[in-house]
Protein backbone atom coordinates (compact mmCIF):
# COMPACT_ATOMS: atom_id res chain seq x y z
CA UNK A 1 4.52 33.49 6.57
CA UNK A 2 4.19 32.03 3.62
CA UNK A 3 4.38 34.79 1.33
CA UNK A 4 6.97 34.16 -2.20
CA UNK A 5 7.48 30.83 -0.64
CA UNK A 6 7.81 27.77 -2.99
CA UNK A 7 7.39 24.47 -1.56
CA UNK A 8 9.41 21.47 -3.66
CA UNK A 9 7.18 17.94 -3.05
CA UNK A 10 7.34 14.38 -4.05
CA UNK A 11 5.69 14.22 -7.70
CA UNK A 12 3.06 11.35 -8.01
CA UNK A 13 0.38 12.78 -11.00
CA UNK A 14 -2.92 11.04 -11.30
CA UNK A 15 -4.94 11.63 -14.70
CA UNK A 16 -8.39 10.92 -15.11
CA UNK A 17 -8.09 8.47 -18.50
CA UNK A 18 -10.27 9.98 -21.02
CA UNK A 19 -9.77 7.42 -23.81
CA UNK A 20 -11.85 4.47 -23.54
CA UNK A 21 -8.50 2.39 -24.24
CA UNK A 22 -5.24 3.05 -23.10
CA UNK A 23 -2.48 1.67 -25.20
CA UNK A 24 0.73 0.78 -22.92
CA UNK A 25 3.97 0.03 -25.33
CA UNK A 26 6.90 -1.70 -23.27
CA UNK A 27 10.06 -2.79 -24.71
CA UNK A 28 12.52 -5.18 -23.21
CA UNK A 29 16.17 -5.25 -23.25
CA UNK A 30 17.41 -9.17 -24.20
CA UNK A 31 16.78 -11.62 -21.37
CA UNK A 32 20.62 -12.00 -20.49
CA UNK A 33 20.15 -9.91 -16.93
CA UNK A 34 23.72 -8.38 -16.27
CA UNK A 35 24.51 -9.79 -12.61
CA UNK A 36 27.32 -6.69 -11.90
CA UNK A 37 24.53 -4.29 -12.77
CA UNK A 38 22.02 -5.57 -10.56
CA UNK A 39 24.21 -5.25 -7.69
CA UNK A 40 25.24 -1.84 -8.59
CA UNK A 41 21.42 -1.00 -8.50
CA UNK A 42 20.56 -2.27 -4.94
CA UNK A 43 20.41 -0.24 -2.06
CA UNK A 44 23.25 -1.69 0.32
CA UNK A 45 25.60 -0.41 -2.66
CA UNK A 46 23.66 2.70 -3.89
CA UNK A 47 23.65 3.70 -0.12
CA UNK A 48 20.79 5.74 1.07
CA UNK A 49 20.70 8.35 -2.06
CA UNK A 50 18.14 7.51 -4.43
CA UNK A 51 16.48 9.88 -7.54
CA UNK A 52 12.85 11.55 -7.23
CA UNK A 53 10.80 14.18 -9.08
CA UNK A 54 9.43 16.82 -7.75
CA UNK A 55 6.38 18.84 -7.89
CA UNK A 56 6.89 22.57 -7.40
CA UNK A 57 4.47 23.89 -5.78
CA UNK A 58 3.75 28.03 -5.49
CA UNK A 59 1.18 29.28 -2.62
CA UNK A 60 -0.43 32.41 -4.26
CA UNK A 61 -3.33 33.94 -2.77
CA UNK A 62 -6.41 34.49 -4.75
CA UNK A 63 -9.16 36.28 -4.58
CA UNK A 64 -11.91 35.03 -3.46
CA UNK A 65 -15.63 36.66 -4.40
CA UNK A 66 -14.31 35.90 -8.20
CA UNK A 67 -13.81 31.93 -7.67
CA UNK A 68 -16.19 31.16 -5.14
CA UNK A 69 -19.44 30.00 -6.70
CA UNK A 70 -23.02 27.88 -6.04
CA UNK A 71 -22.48 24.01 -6.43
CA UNK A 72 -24.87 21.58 -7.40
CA UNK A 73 -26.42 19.03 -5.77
CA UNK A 74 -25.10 16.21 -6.88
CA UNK A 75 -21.86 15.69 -9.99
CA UNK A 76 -21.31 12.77 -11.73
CA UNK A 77 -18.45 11.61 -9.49
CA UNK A 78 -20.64 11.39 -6.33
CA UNK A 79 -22.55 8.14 -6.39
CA UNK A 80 -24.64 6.89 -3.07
CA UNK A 81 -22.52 4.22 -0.34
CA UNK A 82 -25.17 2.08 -0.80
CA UNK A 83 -24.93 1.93 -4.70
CA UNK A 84 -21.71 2.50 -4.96
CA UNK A 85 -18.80 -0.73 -6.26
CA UNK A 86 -16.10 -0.17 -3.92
CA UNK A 87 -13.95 -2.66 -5.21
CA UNK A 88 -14.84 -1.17 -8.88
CA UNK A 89 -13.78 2.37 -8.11
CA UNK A 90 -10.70 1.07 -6.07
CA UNK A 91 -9.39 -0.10 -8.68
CA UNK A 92 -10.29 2.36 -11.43
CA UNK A 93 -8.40 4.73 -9.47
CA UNK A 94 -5.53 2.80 -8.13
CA UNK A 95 -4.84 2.05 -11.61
CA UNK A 96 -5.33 5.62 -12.70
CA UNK A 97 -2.66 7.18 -10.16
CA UNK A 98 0.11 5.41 -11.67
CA UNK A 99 -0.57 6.70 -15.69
CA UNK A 100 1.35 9.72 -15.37
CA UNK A 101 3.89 8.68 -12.34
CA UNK A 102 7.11 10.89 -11.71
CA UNK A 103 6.67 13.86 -14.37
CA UNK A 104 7.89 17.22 -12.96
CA UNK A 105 5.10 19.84 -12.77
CA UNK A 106 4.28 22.89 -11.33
CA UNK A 107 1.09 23.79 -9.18
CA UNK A 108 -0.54 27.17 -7.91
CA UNK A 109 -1.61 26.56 -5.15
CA UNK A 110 -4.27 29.18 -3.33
CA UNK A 111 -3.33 29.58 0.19
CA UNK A 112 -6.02 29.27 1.92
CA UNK A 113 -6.76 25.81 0.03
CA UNK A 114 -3.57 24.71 1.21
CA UNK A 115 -4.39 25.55 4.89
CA UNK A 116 -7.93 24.06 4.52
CA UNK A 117 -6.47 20.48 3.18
CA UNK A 118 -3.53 20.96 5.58
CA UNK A 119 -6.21 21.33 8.66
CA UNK A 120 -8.32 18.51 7.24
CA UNK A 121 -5.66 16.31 7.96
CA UNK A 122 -4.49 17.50 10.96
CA UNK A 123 -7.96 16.94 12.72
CA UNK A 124 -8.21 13.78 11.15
CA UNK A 125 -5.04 12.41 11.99
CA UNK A 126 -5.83 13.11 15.63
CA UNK A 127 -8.18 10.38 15.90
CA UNK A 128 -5.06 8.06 16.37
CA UNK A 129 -4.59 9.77 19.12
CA UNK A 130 -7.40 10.84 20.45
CA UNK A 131 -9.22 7.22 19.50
CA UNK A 132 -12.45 8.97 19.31
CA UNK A 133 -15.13 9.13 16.21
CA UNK A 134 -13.61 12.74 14.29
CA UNK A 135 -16.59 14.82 13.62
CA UNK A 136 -15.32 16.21 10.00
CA UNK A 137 -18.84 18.40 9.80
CA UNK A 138 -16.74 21.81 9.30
CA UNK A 139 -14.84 20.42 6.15
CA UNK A 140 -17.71 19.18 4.28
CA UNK A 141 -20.85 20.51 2.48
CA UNK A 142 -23.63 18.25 3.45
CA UNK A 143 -26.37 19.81 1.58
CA UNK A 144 -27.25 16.11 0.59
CA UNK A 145 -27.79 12.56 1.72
CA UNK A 146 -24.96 11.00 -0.36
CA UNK A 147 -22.15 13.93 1.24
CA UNK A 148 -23.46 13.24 4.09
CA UNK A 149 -22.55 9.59 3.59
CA UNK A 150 -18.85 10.02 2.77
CA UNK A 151 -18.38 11.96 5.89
CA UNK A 152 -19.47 8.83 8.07
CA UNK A 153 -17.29 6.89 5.78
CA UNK A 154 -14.19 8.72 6.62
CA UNK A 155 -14.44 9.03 9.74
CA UNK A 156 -15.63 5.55 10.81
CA UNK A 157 -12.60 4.64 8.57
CA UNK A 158 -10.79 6.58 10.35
CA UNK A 159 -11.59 5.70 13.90
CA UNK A 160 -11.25 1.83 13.11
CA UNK A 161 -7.66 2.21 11.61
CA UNK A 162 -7.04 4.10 15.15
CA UNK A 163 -8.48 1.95 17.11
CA UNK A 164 -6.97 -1.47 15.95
CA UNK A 165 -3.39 0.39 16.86
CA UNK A 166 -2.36 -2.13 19.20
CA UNK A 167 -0.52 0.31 20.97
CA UNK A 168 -1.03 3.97 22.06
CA UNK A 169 -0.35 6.88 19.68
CA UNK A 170 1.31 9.81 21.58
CA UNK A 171 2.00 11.90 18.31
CA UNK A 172 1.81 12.17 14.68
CA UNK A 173 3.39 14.19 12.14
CA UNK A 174 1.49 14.40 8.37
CA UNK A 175 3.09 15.53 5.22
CA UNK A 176 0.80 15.94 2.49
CA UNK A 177 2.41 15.39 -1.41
CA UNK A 178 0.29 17.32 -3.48
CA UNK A 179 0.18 15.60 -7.32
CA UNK A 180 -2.14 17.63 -9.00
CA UNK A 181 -5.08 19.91 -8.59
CA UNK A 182 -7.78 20.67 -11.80
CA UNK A 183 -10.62 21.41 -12.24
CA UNK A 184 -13.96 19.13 -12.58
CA UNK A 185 -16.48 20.30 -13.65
CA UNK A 186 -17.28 23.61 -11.63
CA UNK A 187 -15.23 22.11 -8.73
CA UNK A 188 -11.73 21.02 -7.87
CA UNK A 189 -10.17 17.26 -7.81
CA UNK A 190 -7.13 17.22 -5.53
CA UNK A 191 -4.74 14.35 -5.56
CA UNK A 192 -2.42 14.03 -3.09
CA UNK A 193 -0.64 11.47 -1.02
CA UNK A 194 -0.42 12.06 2.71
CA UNK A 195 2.64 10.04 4.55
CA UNK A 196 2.13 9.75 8.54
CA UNK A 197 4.00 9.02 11.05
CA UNK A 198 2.77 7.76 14.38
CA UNK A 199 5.17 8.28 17.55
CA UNK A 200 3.50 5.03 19.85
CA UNK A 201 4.56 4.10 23.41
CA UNK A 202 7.46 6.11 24.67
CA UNK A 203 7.92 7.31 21.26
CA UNK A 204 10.86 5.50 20.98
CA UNK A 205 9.00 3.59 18.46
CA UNK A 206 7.52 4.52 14.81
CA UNK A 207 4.99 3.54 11.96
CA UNK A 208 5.24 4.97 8.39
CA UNK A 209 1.76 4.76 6.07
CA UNK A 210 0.92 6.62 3.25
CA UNK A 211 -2.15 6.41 1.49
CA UNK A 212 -3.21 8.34 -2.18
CA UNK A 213 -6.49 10.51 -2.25
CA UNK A 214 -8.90 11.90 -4.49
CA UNK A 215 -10.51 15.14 -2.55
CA UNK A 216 -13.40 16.53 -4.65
CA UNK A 217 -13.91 20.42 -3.42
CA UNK A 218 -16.19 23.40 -4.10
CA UNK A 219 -15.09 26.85 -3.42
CA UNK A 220 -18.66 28.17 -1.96
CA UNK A 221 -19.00 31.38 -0.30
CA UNK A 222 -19.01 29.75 2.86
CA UNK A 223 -15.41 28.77 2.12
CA UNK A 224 -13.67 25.64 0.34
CA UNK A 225 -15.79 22.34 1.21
CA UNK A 226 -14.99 18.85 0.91
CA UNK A 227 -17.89 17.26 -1.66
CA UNK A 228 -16.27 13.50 -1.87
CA UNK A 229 -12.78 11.98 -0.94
CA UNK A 230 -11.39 8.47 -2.07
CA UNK A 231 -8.58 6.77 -0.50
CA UNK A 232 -6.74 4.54 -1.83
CA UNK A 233 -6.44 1.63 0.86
CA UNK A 234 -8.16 -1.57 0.55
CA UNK A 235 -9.75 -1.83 3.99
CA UNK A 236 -11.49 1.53 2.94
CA UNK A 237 -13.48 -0.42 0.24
CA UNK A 238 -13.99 -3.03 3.09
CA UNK A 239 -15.54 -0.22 5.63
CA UNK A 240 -17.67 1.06 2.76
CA UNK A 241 -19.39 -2.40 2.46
CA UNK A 242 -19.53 -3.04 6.18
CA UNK A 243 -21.30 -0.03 6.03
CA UNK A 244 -23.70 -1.00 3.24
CA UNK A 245 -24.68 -4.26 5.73
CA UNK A 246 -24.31 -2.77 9.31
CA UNK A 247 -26.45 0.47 9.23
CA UNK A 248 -29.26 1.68 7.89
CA UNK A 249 -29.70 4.46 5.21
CA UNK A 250 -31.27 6.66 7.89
CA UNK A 251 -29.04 6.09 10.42
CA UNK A 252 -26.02 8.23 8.67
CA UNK A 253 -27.59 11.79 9.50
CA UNK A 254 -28.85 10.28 13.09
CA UNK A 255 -26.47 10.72 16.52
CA UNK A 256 -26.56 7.16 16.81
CA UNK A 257 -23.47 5.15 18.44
CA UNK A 258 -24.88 1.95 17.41
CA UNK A 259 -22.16 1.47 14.70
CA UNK A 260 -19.13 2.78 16.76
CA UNK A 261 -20.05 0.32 19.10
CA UNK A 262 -19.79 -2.42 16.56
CA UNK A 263 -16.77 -1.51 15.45
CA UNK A 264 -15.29 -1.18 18.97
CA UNK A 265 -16.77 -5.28 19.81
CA UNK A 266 -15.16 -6.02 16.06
CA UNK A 267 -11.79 -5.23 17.30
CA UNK A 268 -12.10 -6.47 20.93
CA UNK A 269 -12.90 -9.74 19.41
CA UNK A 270 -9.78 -12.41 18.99
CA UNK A 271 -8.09 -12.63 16.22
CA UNK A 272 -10.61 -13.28 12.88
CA UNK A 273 -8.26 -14.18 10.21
CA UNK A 274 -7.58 -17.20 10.49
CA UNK A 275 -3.89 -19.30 9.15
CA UNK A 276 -4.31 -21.92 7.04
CA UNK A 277 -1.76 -24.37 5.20
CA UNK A 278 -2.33 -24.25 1.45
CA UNK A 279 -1.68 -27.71 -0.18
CA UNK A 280 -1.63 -26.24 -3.87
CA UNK A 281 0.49 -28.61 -5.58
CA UNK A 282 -0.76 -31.43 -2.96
CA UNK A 283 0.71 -32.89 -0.03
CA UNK A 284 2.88 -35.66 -1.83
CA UNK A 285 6.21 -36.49 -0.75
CA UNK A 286 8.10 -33.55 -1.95
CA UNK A 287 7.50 -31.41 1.01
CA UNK A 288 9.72 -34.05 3.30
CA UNK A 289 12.36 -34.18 0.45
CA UNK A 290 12.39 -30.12 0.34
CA UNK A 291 12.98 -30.59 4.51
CA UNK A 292 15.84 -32.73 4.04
CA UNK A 293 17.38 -31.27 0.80
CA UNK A 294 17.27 -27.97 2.90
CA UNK A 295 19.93 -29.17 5.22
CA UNK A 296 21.89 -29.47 2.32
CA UNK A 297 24.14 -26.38 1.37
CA UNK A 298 26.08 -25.93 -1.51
CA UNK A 299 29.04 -23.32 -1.58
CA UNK A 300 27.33 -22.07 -4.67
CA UNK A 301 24.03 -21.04 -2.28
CA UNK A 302 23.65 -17.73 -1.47
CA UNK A 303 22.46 -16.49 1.93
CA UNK A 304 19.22 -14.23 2.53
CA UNK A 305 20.33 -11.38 4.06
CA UNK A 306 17.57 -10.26 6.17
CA UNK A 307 18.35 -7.02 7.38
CA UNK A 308 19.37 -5.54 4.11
CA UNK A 309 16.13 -6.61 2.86
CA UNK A 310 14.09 -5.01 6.26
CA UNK A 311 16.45 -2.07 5.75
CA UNK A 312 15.04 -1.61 2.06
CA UNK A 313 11.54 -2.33 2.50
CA UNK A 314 11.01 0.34 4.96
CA UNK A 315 12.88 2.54 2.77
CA UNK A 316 10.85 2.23 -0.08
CA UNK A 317 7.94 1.65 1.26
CA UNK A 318 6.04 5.37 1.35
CA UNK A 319 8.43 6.37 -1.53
CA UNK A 320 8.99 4.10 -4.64
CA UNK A 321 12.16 2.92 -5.56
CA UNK A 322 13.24 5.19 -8.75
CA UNK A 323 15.16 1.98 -10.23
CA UNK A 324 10.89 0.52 -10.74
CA UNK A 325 8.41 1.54 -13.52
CA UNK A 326 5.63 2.43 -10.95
CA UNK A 327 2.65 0.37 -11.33
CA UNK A 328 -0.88 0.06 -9.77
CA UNK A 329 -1.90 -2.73 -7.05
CA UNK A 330 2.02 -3.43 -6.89
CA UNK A 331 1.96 -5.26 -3.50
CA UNK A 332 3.86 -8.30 -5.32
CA UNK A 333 5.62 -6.36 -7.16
CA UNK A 334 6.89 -4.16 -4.16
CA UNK A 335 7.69 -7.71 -1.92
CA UNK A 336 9.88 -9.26 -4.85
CA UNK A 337 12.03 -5.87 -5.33
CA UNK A 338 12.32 -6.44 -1.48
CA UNK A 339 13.49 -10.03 -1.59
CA UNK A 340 15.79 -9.05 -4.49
CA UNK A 341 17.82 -6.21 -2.52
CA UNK A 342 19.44 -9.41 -0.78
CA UNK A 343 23.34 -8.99 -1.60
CA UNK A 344 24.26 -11.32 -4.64
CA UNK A 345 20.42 -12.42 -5.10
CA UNK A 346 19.81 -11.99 -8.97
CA UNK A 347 16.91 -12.70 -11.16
CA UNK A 348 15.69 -16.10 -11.58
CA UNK A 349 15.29 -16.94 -15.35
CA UNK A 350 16.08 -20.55 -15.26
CA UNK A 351 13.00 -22.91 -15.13
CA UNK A 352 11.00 -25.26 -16.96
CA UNK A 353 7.89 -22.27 -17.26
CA UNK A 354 7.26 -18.99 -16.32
CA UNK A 355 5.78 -20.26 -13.13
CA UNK A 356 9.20 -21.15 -11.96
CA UNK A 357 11.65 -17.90 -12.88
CA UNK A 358 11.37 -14.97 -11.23
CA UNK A 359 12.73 -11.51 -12.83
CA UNK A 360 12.97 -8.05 -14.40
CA UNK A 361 13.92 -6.90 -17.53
CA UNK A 362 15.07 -3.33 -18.32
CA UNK A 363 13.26 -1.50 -20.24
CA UNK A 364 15.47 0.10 -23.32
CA UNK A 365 13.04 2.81 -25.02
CA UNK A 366 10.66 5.14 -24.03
CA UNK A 367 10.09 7.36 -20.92
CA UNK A 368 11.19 4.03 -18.74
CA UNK A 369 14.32 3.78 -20.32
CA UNK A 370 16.61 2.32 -17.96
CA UNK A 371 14.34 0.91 -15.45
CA UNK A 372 12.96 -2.53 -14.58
CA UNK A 373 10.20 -4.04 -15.81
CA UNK A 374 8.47 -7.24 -14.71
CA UNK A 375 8.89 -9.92 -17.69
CA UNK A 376 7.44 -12.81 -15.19
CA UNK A 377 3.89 -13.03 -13.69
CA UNK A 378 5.37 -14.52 -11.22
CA UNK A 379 7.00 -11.17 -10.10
CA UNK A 380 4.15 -9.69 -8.93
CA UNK A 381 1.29 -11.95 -8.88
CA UNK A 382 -0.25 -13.19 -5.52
CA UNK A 383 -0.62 -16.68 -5.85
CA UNK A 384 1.97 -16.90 -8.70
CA UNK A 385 4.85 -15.87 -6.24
CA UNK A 386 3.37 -18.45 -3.64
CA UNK A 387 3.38 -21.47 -6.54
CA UNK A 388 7.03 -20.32 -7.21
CA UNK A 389 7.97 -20.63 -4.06
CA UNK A 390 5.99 -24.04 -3.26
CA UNK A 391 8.11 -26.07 -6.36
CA UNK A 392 10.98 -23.73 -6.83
CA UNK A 393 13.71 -26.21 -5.15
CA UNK A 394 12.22 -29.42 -6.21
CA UNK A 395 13.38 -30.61 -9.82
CA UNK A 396 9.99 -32.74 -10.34
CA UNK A 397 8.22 -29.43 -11.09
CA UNK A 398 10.75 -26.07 -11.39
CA UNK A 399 13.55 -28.89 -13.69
CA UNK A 400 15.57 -27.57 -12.10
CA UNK A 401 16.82 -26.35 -8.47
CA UNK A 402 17.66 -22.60 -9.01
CA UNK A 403 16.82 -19.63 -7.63
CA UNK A 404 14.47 -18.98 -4.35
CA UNK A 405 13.99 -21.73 -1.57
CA UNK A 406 11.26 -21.19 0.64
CA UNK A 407 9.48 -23.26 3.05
CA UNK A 408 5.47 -22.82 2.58
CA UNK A 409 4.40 -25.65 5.47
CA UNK A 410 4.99 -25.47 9.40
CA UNK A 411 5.50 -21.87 9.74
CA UNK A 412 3.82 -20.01 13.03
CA UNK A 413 4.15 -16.55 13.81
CA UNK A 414 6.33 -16.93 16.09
CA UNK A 415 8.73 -18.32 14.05
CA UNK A 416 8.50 -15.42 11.69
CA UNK A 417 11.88 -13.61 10.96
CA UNK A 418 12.87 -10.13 9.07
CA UNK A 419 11.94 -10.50 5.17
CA UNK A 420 9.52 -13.07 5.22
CA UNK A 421 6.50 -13.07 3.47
CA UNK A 422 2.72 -13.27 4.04
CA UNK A 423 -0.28 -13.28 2.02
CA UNK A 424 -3.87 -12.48 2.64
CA UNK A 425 -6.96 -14.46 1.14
CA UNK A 426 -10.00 -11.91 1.04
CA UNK A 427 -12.88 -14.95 0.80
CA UNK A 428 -12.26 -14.84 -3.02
CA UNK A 429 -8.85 -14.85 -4.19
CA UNK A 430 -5.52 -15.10 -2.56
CA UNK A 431 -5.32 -10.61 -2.93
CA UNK A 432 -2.43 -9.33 -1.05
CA UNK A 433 1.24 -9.92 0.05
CA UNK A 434 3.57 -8.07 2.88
CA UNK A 435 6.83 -8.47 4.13
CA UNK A 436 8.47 -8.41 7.42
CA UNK A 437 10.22 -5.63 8.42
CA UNK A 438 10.51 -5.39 12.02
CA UNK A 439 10.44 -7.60 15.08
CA UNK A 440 10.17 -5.99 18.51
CA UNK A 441 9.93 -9.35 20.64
CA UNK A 442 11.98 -8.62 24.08
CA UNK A 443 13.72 -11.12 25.30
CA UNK A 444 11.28 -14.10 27.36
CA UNK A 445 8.59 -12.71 25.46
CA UNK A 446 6.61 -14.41 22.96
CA UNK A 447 6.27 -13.14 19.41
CA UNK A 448 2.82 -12.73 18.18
CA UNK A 449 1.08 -10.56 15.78
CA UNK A 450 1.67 -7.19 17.73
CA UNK A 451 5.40 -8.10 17.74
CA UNK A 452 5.77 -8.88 13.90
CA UNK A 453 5.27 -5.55 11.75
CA UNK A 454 5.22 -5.56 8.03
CA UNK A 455 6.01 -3.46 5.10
CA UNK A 456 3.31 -3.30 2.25
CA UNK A 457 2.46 -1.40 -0.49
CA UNK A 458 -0.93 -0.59 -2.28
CA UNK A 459 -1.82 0.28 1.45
CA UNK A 460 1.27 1.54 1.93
CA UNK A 461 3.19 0.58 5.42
CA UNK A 462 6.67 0.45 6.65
CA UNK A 463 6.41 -1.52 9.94
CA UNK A 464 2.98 -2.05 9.97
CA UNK A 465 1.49 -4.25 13.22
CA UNK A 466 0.51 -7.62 11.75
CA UNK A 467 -2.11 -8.06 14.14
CA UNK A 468 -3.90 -5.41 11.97
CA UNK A 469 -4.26 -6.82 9.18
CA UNK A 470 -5.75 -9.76 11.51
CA UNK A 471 -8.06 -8.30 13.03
CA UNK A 472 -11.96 -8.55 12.28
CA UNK A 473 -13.37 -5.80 9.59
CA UNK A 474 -9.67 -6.23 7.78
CA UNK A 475 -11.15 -7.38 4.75
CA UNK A 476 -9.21 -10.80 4.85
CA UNK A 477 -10.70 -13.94 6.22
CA UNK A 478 -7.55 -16.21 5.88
CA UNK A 479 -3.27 -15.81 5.75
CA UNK A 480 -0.15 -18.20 4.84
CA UNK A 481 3.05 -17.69 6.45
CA UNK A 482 6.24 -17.93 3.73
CA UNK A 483 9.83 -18.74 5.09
CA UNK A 484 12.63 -17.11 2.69
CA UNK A 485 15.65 -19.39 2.89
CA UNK A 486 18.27 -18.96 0.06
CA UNK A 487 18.99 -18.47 -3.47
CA UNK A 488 20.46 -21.40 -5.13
CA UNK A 489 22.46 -21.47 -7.81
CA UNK A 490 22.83 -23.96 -10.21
């Protein structure tokens, strides 16, 4: 069936760095932004066409009593959950993926490791259907303790991101990107990106997610066998420390329910992230001037047009937008290039300091040639975007009134609408931002959290349930709710 047959995917090549610095040289264009450009570049003009690489990749079938081979028991990527930094390894990798982004390549592919990684997924997709603990024993060698504990990893992962589904999966289609395949040491590092959709309800309705992966496998006689995987999604660093405080070293080989359970009563629970109204820049009296100054409207104001923005955040949201350098932990970055696909919306570079513009630059040499560049942290920073929108349209701080006015007080979820924004506070730092994509309130019902989905990427979503990302284990302990109003221009 799949003899001679080559199959053209998606190209996103991860490189382990093996320099102990990486030197990154960016050029910018001059910071006049040409507004006739940018609208030529946005996707309500460009239409739905849009340029990607591609990976070609070639199924061959090899043979296997010369490649299969004894592993050891233990390589220098596998480290113990319990020692383990999750957050240190997430991003190490996350920032790894994006080195070598978009470079055509050709794989080989052996045939039956295609069908073993295609199965893989398969079975473990079907826990968001099935909404049962996946039993991944068959993939994996677990001739010691620390495999064993990346199987319960993955698939309590697994069966929590099924199970907070606030409504019922009734099928799923996976395609799996492959990016690269080497070898490491005496075994094999896959990277790949798998992009699922889940058919809920009637299956009238859809959800998008893709997620990267690093799947370390062995080629034994027994077959090909899964040694470690990574996945690139932040709540997947959150499991792995749940893990480290819920159960007990010995507990991972046992049958014992006790942390299913937990994760089951974790979810049942009401809602665990908790809003809050961030008073930043203090609660002095420009927050009732912004109220009244926003019932002003000058013919020089631009309108936020909401559905063009929806429209392009679920399109790029499991495939980058070409027009982007790619870059790691880009959930910013992903949310302004959102906002920006508003018709007539340009770059903000008027301000009194970089924490009141917002832009790109084009880049004019190099391998990026022709693409845009943050120049602004503001861009794609967390709480950089959220102190930019908090002053923006008030001369005493921004000096001037230009560019994005948002409203950062007052907001509830039900009055969220398409292309606002949200951010996440993790019990540390203010770490991630979405935007709304889709609404599915009926009429006399009341929007909550299971109505409003969101677009995201680092995890990447394209109409994500919000009520996921506030539900207990998420990883986030508090959220602000961001009304996008305008663009003014001065």
């Amino acid at each position: 069936m799949f003899k001679n047959k080559t199959i053209l995917l998606t190209m996103q090549i991860v490189v382990i760095c093996l320099f102990a610095l990486n030197f990154r040289i960016i050029t910018f264009a001059n910071t006049s932004h040409d507004i006739s450009n940018q609208e030529k570049d946005k996707l309500y003009m460009r239409g739905d066409t849009f340029v990607k690489n591609e990976v070609d990749v070639t199924l061959i079938d090899f043979e296997k009593n010369s490649i299969s081979q004894s592993i050891n028991s233990k390589y220098d990527f596998e480290e113990s959950l319990y020692i383990e930094n999750p957050d240190h390894l997430f991003n190490l990798h996350a920032r790894d993926i994006h080195l070598n982004w978009n470079r055509p390549k050709q794989l080989k592919i052996d045939r039956s490791l295609f069908l073993f990684i295609e199965s893989f997924f398969n079975d473990i997709m079907s826990t968001y259907i099935t909404r049962e603990i996946p039993d991944l024993s068959n993939y994996y060698d677990l001739s010691s303790t620390i495999r064993n504990e990346n199987k319960f990893l993955i698939e309590h992962f697994t069966f929590r991101q099924a199970i907070i589904k606030p409504n019922i999966t009734k099928s799923i289609y996976t395609e799996i990107l492959f990016n690269d395949i080497k070898p490491y040491n005496d075994v094999l590092l896959v990277e790949l990106r798998a992009i699922t959709t889940l058919n809920v309800n009637d299956s009238s309705e859809h959800e998008v997610m893709a997620s990267n992966y690093y799947v370390y496998i062995a080629n034994t006689k027994q077959g090909y066998k899964i040694l470690k995987i990574w996945n690139q999604h932040t709540e997947f660093a959150t499991m792995q420390t749940t893990i480290k405080s819920k159960v007990k070293p010995e507990q991972i080989t046992k049958s014992d329910n006790s942390f299913v359970k937990y994760l089951i009563d974790e979810v049942n629970k009401d809602v665990a992230v908790v809003h809050v109204e961030d008073d930043t820049l203090s609660s002095i009296s420009k927050i009732n001037q912004k109220y009244e100054e926003e019932t002003i409207s000058r013919a020089t104001d631009v309108s936020y047009d909401r559905t063009e923005v929806a429209k392009a955040a679920k399109k790029y949201a499991t495939t980058y937008n070409s027009l982007f350098v790619d870059v790691s932990l880009d959930c910013t970055n992903y949310v302004s290039q959102c906002m920006w696909q508003s018709p007539n919306w340009t770059f903000d570079t008027i301000g009194n300091s970089d924490d009141y513009k917002w832009s790109c630059t084009k880049q004019t040499t190099g391998t990026n040639t022709g693409k845009y560049y943050r120049d602004i942290p503001v861009w794609a920073g967390v709480s950089n975007l959220f102190t930019y929108f908090q002053g923006n349209d008030n001369e005493a701080f921004a000096g001037t009134k230009h560019g994005i006015s948002a409203t950062t007080s007052n907001i509830k979820i039900a009055d969220l609408q398409l292309g606002d924004v949200i951010q996440f506070f993790n019990g540390l730092i203010w770490r991630h931002s979405v935007i709304v994509s889709e609404i599915t309130t009926q009429a006399n019902q009341v929007q909550d959290s299971t109505k409003v989905k969101v677009a995201a990427h680092t995890n990447d979503y394209a109409a994500r349930p919000l009520s996921e990302y506030l539900a207990s284990g998420s990883g986030y302990t508090t959220y602000r709710l961001i009304r996008i109003n305008k663009f003014i221009k001065s």
